[in-house]
Each structure stands twice: as structure tokens, then as C-alpha cells.
C-alpha atoms as a PDB file:
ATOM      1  CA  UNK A   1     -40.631 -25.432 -41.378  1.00  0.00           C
ATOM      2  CA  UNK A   2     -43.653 -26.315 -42.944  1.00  0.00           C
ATOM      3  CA  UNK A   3     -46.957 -23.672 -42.950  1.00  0.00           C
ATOM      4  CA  UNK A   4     -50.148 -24.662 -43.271  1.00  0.00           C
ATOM      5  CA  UNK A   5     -52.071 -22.535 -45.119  1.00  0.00           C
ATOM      6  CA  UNK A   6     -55.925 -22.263 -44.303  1.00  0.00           C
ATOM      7  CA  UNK A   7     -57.787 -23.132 -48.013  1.00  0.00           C
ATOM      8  CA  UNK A   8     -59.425 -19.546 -48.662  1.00  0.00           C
ATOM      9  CA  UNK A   9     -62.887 -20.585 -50.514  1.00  0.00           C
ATOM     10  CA  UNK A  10     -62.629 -18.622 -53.787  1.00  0.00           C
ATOM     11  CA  UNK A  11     -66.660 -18.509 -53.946  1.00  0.00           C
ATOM     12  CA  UNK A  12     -67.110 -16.059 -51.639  1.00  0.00           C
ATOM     13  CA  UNK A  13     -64.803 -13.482 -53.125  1.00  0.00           C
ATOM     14  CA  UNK A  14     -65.162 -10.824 -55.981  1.00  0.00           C
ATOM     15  CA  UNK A  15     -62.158 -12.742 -58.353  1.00  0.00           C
ATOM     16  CA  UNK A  16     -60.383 -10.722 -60.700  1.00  0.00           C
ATOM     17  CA  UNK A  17     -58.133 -12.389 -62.742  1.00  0.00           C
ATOM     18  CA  UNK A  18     -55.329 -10.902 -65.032  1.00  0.00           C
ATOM     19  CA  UNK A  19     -53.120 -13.025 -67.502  1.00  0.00           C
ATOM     20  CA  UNK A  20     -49.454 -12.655 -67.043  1.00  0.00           C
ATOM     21  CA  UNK A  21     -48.086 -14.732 -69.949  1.00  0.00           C
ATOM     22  CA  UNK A  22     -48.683 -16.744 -72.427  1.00  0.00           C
ATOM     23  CA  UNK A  23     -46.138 -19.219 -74.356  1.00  0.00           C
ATOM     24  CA  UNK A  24     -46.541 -20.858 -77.292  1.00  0.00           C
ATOM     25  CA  UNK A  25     -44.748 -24.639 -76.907  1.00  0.00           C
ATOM     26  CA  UNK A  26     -44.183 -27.741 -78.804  1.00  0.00           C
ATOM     27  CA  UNK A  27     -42.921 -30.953 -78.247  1.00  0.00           C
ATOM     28  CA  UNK A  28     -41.372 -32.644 -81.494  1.00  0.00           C
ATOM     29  CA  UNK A  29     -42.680 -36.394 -81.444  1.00  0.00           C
ATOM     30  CA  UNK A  30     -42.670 -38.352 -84.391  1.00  0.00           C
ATOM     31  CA  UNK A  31     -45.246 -37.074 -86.918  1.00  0.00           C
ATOM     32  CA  UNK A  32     -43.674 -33.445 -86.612  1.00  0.00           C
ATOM     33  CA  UNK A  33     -44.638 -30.912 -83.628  1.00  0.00           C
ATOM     34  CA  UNK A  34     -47.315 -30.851 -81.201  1.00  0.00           C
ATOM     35  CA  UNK A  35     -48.034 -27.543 -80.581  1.00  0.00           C
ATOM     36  CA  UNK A  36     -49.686 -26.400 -77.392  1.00  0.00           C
ATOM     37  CA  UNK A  37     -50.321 -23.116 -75.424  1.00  0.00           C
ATOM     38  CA  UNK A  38     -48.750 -22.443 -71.478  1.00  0.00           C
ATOM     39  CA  UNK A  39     -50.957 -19.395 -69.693  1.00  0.00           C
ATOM     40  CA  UNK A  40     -49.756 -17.987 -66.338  1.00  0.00           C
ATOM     41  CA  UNK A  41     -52.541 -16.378 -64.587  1.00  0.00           C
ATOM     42  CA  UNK A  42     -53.103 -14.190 -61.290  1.00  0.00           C
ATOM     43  CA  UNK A  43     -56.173 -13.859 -59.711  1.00  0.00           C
ATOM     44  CA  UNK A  44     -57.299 -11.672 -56.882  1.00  0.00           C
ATOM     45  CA  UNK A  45     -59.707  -9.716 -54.355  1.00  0.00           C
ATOM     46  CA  UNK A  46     -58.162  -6.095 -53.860  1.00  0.00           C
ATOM     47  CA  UNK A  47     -60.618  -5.603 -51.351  1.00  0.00           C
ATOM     48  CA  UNK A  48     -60.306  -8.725 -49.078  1.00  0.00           C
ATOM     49  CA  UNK A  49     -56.452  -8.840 -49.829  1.00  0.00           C
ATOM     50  CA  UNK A  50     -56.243 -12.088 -51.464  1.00  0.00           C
ATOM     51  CA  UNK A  51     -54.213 -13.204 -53.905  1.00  0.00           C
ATOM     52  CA  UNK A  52     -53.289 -16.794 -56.115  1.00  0.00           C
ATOM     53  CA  UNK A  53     -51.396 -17.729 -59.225  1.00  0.00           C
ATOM     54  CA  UNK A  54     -51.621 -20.570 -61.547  1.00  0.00           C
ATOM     55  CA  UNK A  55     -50.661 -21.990 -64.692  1.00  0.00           C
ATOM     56  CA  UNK A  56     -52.898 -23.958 -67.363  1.00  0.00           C
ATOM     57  CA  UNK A  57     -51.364 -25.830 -70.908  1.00  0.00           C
ATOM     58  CA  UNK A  58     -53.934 -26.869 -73.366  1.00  0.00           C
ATOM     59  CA  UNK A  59     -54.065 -26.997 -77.434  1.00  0.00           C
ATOM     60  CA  UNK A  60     -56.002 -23.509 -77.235  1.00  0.00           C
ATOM     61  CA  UNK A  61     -54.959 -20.283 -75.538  1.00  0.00           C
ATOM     62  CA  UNK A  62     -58.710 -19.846 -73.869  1.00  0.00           C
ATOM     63  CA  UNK A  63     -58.503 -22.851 -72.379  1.00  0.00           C
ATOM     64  CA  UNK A  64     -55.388 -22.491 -71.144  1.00  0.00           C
ATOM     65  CA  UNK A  65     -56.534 -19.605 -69.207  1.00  0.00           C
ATOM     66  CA  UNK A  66     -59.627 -21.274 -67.512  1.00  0.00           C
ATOM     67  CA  UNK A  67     -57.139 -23.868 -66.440  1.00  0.00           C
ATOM     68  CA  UNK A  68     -54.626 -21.145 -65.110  1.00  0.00           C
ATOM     69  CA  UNK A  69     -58.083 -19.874 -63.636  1.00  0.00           C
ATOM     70  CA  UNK A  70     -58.967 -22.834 -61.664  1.00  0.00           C
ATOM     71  CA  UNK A  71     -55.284 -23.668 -60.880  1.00  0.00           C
ATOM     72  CA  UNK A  72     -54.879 -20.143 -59.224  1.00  0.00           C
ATOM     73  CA  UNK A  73     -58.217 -20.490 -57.065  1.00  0.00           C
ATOM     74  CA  UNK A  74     -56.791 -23.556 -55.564  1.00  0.00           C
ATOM     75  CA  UNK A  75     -53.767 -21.195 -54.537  1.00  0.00           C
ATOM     76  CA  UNK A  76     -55.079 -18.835 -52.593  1.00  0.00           C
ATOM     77  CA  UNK A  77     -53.438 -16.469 -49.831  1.00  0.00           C
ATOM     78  CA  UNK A  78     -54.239 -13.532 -47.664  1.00  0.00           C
ATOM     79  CA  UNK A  79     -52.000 -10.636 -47.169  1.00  0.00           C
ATOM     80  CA  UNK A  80     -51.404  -8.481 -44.288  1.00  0.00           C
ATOM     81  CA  UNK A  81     -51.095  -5.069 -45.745  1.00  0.00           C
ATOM     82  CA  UNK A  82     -52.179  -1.507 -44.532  1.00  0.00           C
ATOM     83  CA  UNK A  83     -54.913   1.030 -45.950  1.00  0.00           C
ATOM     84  CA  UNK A  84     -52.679   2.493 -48.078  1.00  0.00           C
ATOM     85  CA  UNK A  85     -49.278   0.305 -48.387  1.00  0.00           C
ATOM     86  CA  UNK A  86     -47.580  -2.748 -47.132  1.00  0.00           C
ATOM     87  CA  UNK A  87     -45.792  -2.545 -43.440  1.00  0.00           C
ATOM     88  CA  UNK A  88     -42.033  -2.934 -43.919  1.00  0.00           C
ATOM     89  CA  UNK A  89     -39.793  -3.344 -46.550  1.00  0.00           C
ATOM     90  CA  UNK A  90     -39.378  -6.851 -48.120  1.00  0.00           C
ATOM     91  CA  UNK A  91     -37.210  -9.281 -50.168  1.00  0.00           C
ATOM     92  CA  UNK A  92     -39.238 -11.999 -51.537  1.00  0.00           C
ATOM     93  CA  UNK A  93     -36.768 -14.742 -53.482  1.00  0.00           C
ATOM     94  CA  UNK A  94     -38.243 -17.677 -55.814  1.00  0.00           C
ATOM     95  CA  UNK A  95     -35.232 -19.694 -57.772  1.00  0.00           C
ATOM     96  CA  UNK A  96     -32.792 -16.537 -58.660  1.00  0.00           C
ATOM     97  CA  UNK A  97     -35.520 -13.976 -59.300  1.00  0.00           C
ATOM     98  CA  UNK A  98     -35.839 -11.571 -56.555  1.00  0.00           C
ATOM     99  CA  UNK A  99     -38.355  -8.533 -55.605  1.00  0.00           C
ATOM    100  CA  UNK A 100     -37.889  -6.201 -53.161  1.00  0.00           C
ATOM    101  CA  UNK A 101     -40.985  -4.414 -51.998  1.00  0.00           C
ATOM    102  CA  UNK A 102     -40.645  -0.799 -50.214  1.00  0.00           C
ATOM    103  CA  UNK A 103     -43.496   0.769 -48.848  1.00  0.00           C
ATOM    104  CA  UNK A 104     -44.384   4.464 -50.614  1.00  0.00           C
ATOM    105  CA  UNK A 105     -46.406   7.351 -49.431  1.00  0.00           C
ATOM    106  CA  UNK A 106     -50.085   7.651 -50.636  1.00  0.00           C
ATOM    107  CA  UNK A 107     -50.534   9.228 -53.587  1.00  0.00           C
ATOM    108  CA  UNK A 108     -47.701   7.325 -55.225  1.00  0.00           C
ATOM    109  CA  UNK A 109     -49.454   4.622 -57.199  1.00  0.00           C
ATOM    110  CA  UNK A 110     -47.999   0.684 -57.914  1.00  0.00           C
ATOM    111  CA  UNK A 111     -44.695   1.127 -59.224  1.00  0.00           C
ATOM    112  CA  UNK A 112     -43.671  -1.930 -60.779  1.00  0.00           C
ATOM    113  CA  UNK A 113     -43.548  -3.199 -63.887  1.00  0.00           C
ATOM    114  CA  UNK A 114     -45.440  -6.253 -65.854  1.00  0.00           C
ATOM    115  CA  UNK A 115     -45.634  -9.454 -63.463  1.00  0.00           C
ATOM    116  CA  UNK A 116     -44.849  -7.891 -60.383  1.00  0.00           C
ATOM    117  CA  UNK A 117     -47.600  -5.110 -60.942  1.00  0.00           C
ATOM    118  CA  UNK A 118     -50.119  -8.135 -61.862  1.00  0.00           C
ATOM    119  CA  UNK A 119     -50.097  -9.588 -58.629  1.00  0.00           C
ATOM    120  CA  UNK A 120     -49.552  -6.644 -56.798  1.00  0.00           C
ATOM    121  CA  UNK A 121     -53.471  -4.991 -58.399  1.00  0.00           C
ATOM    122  CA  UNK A 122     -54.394  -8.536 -57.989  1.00  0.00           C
ATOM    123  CA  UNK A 123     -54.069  -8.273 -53.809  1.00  0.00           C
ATOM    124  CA  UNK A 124     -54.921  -4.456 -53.935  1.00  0.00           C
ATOM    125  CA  UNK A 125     -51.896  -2.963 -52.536  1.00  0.00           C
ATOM    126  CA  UNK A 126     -52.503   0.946 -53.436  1.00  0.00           C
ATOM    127  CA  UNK A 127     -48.948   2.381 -53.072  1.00  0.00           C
ATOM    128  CA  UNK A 128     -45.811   0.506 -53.316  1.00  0.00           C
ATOM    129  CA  UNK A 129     -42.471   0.510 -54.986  1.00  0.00           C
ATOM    130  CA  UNK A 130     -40.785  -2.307 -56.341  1.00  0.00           C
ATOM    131  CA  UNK A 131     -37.428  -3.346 -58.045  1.00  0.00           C
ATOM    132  CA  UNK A 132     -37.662  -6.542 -59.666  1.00  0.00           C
ATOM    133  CA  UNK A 133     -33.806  -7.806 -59.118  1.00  0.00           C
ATOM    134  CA  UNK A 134     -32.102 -11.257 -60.755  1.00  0.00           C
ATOM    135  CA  UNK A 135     -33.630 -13.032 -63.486  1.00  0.00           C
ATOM    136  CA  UNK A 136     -37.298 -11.706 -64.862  1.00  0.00           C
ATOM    137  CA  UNK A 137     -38.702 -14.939 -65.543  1.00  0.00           C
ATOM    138  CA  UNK A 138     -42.643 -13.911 -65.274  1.00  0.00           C
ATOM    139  CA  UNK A 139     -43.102 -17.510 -63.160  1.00  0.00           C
ATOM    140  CA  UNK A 140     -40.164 -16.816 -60.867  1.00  0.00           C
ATOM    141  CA  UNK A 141     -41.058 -13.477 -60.802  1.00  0.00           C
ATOM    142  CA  UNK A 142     -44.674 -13.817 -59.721  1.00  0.00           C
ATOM    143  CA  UNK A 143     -43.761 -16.545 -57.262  1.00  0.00           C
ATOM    144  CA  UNK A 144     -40.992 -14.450 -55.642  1.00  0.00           C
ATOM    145  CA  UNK A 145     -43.641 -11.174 -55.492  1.00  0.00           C
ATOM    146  CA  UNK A 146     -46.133 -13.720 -53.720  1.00  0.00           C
ATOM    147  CA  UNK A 147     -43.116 -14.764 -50.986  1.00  0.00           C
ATOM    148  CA  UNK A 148     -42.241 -11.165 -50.505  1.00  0.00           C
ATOM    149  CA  UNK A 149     -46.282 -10.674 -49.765  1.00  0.00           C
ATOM    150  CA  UNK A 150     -45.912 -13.840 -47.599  1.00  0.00           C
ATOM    151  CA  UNK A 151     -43.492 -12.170 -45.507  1.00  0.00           C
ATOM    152  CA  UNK A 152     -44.808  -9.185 -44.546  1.00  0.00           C
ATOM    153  CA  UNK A 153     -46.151  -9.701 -40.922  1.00  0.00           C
ATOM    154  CA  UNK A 154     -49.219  -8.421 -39.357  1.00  0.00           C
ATOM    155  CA  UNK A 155     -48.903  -5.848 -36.742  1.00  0.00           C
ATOM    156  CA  UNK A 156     -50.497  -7.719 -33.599  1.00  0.00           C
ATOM    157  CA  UNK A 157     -47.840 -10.713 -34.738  1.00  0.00           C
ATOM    158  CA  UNK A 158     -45.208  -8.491 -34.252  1.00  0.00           C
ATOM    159  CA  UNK A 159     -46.329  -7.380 -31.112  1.00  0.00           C
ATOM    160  CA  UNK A 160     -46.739 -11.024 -29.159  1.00  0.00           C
ATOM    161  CA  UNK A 161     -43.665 -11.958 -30.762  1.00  0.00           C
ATOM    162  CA  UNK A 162     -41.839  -9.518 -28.973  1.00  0.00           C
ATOM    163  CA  UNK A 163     -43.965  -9.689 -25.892  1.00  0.00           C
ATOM    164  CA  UNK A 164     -45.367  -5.914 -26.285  1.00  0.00           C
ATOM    165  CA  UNK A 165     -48.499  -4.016 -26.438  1.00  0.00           C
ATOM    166  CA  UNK A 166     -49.372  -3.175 -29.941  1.00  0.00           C
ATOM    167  CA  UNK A 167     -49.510   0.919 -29.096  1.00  0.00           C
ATOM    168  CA  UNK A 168     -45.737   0.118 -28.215  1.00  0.00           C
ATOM    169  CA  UNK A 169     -44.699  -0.384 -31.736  1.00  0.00           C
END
């Protein structure tokens, strides 16, 4: 099953964008090593619920990040999530890294820790817990947050899917 995802145009939003990692990387040639930097990057609009990750290489770290930048606007995705914290409970699953996302009461605060929080300030999700489960590779990790968002499902969805009125749910 293949979605297509509608291209969100990143000009029209307020961006914020928050580094998640950098690594420092070489490749050995034959002079000695070229070293280069790796920058994984989230960006987001808490208020229109939109969120996008990407990664940039280059010799210097602040380039790297402007590439991660522009990768992560090209990766842009809405989330359905309530006023104060996401619908249902979720399992989001990227190679062997999991997250599971539980909706918490208001008042409670984003309670995750490094990657997993990124995105989830990034999209502007209020109050949520999280358990980060499997391996905590911050590029699995961030990827398997962003399926869990994927996966939540909008209200009136849920409704015509089952063939109800929404104030039945």
C-alpha cells in the first residue's frame, strides 16, 4: 500500500528546527582519512502540526545542518492530534527501534527523552508520554516517532470508516 502524501509548502509555515545529532565520520582512502560531519535535523510548526526530518553530510558541521534543513522541508507531514494530546495510543516501528506513544492528561508536559522529545516539540504535541523501546538509534528513533504520528487517525476518519456519526464515538 502505497500513500501519497500531499507536498506541504514549507514557506508558508513558522519552521522551527532543532538538531538531533551530529556524527563525526571518515572514510580512509588513500592519502589517510577524509573526515566529514553527518547532522540529523527535525523541523516543525507546533501550531499547524507539521512535522519533517532530514539528514545533511558536508566537511563542516554548519553546513551540514542547512542541508539537514532543506532535506527535512522536503519531508514534510501533518499530524492529526488534539488540543491538548494525541487520540489513541500508538506503536510506531522503524528497523528495530520502536516508540510507543500514550496519550496523558493536561498538565503533564512531553515526557520523552532526546530524539523522541525533538520531534514530538517539533509537531507541538503538549502532553504525551512515551517509552522509546528496541534499539535508540536517534535515526531509527526519529523515523519510528514520525510512523507512530503517522498512525494516529483523525476523528471524522474513524467515523466513515465505521459508517457512524462522529457524536457516536
Amino acid at each position: 500500500m502505497v500513500k501519497s502524501v500531499k507536498r506541504i509548502d514549507p514557506a508558508a509555515l513558522n519552521l522551527k528546527e532543532q538538531v538531533v545529532s551530529i556524527n563525526r565520520v571518515t572514510k580512509v582512502v588513500k592519502g589517510g582519512k577524509n573526515l566529514s560531519f553527518s547532522a540529523l535535523v527535525v523541523i516543525g510548526d507546533p501550531s499547524a502540526k507539521v512535522v519533517g526530518y532530514g539528514v545533511g553530510k558536508a566537511k563542516e558541521v554548519p553546513s551540514a545542518i542547512r542541508k539537514g534543513i532543506e532535506a527535512a522541508k522536503k519531508n514534510l507531514r501533518k499530524v492529526h492530534i488534539l488540543e491538548t494530546t494525541i487520540a489513541h495510543q500508538v506503536l510506531g516501528e522503524y528497523a528495530s527501534s520502536q516508540v510507543l506513544l500514550k496519550p496523558a492528561s493536561a498538565g503533564t508536559g512531553v515526557i520523552a527523552g532526546g530524539a523522541v522529545r525533538a520531534v514530538l516539540t517539533a509537531c507541538g504535541v503538549p502532553n504525551v508520554l512515551t517509552k522509546s523501546i528496541g534499539r535508540r538509534n536517534p535515526h531509527n528513533v526519529v523515523k519510528a516517532t514520525i510512523v507512530a504520528l503517522e498512525s494516529l487517525r483523525d476523528r471524522n476518519a474513524v467515523a466513515e470508516m465505521r459508517g457512524l456519526a462522529v457524536e457516536k464515538l
